[in-house]
N, C-alpha and C. Protein backbone atom coordinates (compact mmCIF):
# COMPACT_ATOMS: atom_id res chain seq x y z
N UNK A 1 8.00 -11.63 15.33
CA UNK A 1 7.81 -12.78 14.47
C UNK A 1 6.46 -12.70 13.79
N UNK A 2 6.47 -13.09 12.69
CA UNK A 2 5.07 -12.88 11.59
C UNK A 2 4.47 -14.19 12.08
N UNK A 3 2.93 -13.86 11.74
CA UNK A 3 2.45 -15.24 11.92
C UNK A 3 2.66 -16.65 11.45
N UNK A 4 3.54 -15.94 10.49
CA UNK A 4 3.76 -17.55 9.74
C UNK A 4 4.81 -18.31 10.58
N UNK A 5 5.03 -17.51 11.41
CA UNK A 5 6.63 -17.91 12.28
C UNK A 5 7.58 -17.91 11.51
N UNK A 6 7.86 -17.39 11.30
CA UNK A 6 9.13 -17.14 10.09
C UNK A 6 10.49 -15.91 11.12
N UNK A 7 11.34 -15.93 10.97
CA UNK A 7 12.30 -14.47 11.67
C UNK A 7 12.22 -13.40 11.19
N UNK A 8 11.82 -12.98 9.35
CA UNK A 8 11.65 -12.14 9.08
C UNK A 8 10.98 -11.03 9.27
N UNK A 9 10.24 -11.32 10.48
CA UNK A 9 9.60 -10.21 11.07
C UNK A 9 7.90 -10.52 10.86
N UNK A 10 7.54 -9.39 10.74
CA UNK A 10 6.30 -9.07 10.40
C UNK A 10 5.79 -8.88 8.45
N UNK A 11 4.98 -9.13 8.19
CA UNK A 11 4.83 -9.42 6.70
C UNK A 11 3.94 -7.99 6.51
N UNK A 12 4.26 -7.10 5.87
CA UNK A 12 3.46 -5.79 5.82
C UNK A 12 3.47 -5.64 4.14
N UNK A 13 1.74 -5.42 3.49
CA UNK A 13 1.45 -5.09 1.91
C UNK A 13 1.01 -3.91 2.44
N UNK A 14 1.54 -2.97 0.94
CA UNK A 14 1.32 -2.13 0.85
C UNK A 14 0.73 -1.94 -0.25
N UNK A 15 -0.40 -0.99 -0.53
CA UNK A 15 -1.82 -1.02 -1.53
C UNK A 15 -1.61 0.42 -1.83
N UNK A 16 -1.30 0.78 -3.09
CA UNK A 16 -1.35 1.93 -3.18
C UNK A 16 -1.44 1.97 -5.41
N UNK A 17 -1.48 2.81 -5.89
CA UNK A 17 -1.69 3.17 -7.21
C UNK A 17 -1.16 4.40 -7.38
N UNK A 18 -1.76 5.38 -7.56
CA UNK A 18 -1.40 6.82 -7.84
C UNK A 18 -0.51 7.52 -6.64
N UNK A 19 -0.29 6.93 -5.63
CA UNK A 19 -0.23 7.47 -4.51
C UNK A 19 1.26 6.41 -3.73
N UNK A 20 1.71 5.73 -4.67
CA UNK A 20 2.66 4.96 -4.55
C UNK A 20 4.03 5.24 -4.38
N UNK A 21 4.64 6.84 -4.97
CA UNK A 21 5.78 6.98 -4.83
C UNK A 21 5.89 8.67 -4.09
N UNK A 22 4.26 8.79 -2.95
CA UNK A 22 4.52 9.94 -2.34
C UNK A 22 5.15 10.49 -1.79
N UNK A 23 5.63 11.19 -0.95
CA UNK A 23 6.54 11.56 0.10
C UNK A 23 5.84 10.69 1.75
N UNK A 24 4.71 10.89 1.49
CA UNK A 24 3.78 10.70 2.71
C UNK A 24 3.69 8.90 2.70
N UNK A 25 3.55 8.47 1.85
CA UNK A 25 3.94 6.57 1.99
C UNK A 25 5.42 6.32 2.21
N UNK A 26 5.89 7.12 1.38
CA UNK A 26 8.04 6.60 1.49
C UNK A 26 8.43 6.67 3.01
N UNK A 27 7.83 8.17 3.26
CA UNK A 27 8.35 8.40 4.94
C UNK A 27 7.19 7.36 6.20
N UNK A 28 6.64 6.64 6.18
CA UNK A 28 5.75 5.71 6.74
C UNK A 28 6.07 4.34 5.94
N UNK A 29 6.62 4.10 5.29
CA UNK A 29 7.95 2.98 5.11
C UNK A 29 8.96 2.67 5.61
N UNK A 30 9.28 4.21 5.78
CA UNK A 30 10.79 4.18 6.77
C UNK A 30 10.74 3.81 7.88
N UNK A 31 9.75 4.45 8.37
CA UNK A 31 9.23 4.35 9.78
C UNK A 31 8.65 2.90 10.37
N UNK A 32 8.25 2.31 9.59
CA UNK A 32 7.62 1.28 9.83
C UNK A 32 9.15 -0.07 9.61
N UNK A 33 9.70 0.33 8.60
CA UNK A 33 11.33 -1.01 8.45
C UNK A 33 11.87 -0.40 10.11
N UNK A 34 12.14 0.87 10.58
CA UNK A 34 12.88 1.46 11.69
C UNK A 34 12.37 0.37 12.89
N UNK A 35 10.87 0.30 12.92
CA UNK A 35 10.16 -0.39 14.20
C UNK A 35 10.54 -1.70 14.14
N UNK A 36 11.10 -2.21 13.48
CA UNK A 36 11.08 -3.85 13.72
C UNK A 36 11.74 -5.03 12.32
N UNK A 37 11.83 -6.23 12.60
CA UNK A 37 12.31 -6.35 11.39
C UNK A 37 10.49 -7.13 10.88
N UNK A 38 10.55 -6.46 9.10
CA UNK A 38 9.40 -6.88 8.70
C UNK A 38 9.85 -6.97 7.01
N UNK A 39 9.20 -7.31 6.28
CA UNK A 39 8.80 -7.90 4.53
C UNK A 39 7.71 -6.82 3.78
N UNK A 40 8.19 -6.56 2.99
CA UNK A 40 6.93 -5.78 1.97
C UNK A 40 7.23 -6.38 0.93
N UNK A 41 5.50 -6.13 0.68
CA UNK A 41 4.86 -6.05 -0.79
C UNK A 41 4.73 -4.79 -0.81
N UNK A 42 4.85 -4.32 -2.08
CA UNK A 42 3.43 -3.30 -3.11
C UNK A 42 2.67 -4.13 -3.75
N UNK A 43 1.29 -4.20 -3.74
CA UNK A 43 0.35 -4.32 -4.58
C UNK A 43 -0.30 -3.38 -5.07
N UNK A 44 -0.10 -3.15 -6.45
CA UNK A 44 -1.20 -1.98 -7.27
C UNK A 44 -2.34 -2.52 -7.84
N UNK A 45 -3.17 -2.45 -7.58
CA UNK A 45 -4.78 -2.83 -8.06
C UNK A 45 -4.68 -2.01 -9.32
N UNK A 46 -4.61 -2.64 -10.63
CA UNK A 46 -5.35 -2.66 -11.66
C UNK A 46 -6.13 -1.85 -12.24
N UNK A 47 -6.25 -0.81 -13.08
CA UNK A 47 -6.84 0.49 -12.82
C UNK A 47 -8.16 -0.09 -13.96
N UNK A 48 -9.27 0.02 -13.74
CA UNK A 48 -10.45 -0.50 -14.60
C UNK A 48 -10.22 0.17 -15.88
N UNK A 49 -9.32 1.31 -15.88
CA UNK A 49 -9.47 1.49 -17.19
C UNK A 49 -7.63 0.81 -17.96
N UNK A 50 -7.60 -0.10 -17.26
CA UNK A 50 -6.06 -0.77 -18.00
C UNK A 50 -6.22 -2.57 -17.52
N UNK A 51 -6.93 -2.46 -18.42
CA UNK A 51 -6.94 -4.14 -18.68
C UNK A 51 -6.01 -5.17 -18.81
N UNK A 52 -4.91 -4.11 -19.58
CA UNK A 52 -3.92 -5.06 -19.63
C UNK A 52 -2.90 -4.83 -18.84
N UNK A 53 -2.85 -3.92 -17.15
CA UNK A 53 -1.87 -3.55 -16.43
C UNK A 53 -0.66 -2.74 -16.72
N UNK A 54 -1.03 -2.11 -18.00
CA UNK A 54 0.28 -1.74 -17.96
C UNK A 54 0.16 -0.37 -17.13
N UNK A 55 -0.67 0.72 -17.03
CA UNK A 55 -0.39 1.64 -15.91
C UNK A 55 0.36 1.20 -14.41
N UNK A 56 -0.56 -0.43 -14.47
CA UNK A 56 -0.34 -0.47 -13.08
C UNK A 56 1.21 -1.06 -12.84
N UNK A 57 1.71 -1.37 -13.81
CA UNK A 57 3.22 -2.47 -14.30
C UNK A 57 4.34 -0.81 -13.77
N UNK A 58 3.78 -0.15 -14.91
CA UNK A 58 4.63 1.34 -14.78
C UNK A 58 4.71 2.16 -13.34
N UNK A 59 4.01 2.22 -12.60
CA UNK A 59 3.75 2.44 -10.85
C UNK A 59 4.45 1.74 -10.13
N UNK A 60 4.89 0.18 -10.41
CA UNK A 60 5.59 -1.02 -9.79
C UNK A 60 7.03 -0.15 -10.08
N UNK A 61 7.16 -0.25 -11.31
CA UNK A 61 8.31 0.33 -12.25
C UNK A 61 8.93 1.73 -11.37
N UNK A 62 8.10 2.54 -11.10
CA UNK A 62 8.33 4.09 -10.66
C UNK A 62 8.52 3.68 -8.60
N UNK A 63 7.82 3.41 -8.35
CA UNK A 63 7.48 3.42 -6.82
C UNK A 63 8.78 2.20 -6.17
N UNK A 64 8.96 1.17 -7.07
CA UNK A 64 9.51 -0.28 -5.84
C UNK A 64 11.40 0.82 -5.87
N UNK A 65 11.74 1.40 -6.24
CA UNK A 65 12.97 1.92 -6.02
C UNK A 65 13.11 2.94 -4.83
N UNK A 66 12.33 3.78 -5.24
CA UNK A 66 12.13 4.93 -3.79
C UNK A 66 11.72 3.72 -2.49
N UNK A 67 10.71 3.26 -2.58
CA UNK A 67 10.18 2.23 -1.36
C UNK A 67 11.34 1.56 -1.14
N UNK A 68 11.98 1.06 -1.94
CA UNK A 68 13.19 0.05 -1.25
C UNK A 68 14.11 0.54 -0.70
N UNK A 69 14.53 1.95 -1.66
CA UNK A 69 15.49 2.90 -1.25
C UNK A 69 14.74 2.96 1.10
N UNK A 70 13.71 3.42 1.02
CA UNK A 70 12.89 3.35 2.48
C UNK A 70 13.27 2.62 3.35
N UNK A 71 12.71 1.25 2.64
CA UNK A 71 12.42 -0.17 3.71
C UNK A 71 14.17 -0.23 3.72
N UNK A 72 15.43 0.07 3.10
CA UNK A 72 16.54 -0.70 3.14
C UNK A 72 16.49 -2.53 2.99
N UNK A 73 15.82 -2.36 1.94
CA UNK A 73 15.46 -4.01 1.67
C UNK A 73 14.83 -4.09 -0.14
N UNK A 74 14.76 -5.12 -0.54
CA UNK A 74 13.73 -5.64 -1.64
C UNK A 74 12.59 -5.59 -1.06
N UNK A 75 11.49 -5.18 -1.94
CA UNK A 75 10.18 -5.18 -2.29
C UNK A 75 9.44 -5.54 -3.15
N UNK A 76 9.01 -7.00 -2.86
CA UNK A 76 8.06 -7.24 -4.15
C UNK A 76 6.83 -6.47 -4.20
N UNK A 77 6.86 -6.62 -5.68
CA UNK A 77 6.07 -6.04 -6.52
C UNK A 77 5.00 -6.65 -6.90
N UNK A 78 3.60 -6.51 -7.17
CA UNK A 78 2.62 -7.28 -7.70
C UNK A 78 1.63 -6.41 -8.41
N UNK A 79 0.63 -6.78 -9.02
CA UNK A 79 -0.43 -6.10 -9.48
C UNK A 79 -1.54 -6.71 -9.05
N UNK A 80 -2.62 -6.38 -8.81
CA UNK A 80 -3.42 -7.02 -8.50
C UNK A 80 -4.95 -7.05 -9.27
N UNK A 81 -6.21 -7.20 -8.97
CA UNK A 81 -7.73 -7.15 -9.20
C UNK A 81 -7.63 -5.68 -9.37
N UNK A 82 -8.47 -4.94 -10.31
CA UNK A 82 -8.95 -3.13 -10.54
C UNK A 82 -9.87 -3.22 -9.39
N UNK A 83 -10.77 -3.91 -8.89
CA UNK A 83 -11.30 -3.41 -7.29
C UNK A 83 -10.58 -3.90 -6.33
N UNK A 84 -9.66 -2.74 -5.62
CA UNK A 84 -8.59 -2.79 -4.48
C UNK A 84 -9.66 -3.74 -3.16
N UNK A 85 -10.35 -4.02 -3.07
CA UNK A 85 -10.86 -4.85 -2.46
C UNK A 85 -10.40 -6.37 -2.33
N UNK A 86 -11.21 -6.62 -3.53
CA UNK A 86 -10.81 -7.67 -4.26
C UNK A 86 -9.00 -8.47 -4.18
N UNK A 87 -8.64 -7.27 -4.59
CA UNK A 87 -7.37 -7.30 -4.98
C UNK A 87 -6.50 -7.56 -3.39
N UNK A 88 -6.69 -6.87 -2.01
CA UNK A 88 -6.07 -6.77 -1.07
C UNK A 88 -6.50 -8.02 -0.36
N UNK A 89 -8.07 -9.08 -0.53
CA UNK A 89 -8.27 -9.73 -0.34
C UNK A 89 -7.28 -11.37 -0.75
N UNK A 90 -7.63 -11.21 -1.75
CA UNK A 90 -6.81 -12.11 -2.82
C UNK A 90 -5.34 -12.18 -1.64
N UNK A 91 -4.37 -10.99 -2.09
CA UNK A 91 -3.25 -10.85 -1.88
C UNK A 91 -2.48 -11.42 -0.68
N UNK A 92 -3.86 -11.33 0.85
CA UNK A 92 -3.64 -11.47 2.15
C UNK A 92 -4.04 -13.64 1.89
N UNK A 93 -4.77 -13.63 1.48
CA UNK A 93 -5.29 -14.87 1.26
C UNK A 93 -4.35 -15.91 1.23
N UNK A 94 -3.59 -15.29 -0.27
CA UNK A 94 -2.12 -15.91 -0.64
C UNK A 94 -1.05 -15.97 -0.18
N UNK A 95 -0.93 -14.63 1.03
CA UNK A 95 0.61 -14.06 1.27
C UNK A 95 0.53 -14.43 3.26
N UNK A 96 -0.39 -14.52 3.63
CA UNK A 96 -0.60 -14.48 4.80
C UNK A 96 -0.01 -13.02 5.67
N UNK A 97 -0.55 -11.79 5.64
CA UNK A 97 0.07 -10.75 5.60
C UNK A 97 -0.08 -10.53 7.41
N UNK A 98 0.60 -9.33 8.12
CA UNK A 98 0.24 -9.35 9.44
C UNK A 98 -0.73 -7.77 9.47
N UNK A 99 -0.13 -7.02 8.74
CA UNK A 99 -0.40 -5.79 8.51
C UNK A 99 -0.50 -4.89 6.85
N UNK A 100 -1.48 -3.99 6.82
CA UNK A 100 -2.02 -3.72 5.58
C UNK A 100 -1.38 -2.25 4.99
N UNK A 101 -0.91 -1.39 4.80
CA UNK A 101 -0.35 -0.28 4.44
C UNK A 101 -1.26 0.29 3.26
N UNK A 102 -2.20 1.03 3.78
CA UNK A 102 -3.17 1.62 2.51
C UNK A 102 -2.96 2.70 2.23
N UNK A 103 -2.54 3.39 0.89
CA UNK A 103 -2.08 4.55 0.58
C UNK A 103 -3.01 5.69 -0.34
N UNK A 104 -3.99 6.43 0.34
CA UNK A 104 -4.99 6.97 -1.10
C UNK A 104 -4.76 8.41 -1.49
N UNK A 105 -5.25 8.81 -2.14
CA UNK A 105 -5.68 10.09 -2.65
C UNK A 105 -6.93 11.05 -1.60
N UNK A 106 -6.52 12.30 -1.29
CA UNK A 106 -7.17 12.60 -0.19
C UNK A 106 -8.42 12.79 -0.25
N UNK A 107 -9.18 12.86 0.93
CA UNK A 107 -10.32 12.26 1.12
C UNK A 107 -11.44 12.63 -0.24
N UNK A 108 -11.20 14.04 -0.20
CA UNK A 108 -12.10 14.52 -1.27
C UNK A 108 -12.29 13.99 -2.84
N UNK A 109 -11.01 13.47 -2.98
CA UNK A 109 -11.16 12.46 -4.34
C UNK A 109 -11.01 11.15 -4.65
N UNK A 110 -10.66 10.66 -2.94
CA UNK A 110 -10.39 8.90 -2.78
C UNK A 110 -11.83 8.35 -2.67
N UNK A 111 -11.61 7.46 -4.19
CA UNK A 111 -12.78 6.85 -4.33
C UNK A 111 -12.42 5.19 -3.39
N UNK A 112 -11.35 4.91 -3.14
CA UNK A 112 -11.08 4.12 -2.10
C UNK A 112 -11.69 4.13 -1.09
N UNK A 113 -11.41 5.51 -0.41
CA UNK A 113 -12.12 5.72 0.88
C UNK A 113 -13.64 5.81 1.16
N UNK A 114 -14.21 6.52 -0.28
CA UNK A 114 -15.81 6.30 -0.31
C UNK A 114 -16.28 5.22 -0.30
N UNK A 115 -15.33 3.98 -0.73
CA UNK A 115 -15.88 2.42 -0.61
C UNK A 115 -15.82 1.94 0.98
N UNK A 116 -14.80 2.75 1.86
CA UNK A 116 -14.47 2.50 2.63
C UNK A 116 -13.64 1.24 2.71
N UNK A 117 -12.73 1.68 2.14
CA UNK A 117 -11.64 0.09 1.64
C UNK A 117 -10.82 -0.20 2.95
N UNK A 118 -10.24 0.76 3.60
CA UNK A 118 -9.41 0.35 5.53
C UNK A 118 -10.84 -0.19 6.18
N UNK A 119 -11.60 -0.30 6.39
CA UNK A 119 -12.37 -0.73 7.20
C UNK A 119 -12.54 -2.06 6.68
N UNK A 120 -13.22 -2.14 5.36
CA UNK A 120 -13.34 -3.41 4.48
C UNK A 120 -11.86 -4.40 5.26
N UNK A 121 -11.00 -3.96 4.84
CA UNK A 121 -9.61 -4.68 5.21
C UNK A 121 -9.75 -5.06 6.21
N UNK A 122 -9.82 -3.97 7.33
CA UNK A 122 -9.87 -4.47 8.83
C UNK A 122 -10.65 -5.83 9.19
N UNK A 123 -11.56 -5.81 8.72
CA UNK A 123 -12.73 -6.94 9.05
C UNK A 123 -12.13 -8.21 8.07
N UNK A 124 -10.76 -8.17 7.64
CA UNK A 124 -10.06 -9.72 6.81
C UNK A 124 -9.36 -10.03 8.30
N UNK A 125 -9.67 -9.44 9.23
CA UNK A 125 -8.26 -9.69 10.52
C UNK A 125 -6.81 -9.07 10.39
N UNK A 126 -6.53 -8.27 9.87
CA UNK A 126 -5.49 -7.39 9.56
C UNK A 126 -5.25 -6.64 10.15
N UNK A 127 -4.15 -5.86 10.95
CA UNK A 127 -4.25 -4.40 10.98
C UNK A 127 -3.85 -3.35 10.02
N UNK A 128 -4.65 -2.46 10.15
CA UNK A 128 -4.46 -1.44 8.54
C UNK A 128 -4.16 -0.07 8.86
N UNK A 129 -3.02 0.53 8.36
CA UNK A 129 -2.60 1.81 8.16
C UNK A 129 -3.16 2.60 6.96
N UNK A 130 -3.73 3.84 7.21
CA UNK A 130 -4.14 4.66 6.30
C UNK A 130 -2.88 5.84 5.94
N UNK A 131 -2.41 6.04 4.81
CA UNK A 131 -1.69 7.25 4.99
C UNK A 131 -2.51 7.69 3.44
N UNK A 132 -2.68 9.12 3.58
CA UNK A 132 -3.57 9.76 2.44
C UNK A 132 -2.32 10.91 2.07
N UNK A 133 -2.39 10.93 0.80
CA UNK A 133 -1.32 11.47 -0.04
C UNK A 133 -2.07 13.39 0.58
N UNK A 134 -1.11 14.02 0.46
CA UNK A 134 -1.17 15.76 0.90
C UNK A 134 -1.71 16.20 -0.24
N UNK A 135 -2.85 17.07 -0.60
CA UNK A 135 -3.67 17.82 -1.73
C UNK A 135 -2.48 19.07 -1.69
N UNK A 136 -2.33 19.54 -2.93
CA UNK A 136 -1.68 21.25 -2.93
C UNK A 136 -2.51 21.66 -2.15
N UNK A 137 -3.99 21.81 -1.90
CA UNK A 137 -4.35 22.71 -1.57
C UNK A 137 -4.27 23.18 0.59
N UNK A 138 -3.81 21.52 0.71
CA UNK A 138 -3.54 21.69 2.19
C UNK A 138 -3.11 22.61 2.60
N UNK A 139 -2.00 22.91 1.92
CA UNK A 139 -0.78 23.51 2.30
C UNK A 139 -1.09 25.15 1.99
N UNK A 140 -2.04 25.24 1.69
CA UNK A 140 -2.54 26.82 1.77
C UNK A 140 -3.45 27.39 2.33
N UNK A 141 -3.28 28.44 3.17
CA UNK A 141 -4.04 29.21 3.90
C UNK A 141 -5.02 28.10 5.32
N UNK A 142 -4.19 27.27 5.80
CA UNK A 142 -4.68 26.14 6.42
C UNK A 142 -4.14 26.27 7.66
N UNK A 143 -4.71 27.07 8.72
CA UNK A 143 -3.33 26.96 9.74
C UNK A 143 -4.23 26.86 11.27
């Protein structure tokens, strides 16, 4: 049961942008509808350089089908604040969430993670999942 007491389970957002319709978030969707019954969001934070959302509208557009295809359910969709901070703040504020699903770009180019945005989260009272999208370059000569 979610905190709100509701039956629907557990209330789980998921925060992701570029990294929204990976293999590595879809399969940790699945996994996560499998454990229990729970609710998603996507929220895409706003990319500073799209003022008027439409990158982030087109990501909603591309990602909520595969994800739903996942969860075996609807997924709302939202956009949020261009600082994913901001934006995951806001979101939990409004939505009363139980759990956070953060999805980035790997370490070497997640400017998310240099803000340290899962930790930021953690400290709203949340619990937060990190899943970081796979670089090509993992997958070579890495063993």
């Amino acid at each position: 049961m979610s905190a709100t007491g509701d039956s629907t389970g557990a209330r789980v957002l998921i925060v992701a942008h570029r990294t929204a319709a990976t293999p590595r978030l879809i399969d940790t969707v699945r996994e996560r509808a499998q454990r229990g019954p729970c609710t998603f969001t996507l929220l895409v934070p706003r990319g500073y350089w799209d003022p008027d959302t439409e990158a982030a509208s087109l990501v909603l557009e591309l990602a909520l089908p595969l994800l739903e295809e996942a969860a075996g359910s609807h997924i709302q969709g939202v956009v949020g604040a261009s600082d994913p901070f901001v934006a995951v703040r806001t979101a939990i504020g409004e939505g009363d969430f139980d759990e956070v699903i953060i999805s980035t770009l790997p370490e070497r180019v997640s400017h998310w993670l240099r803000r340290d945005l899962p930790s930021r989260v953690e400290r709203l009272g949340v619990s937060v999942t990190v899943v970081t999208a796979q670089s090509r370059g993992a997958a070579i000569g890495r063993g």
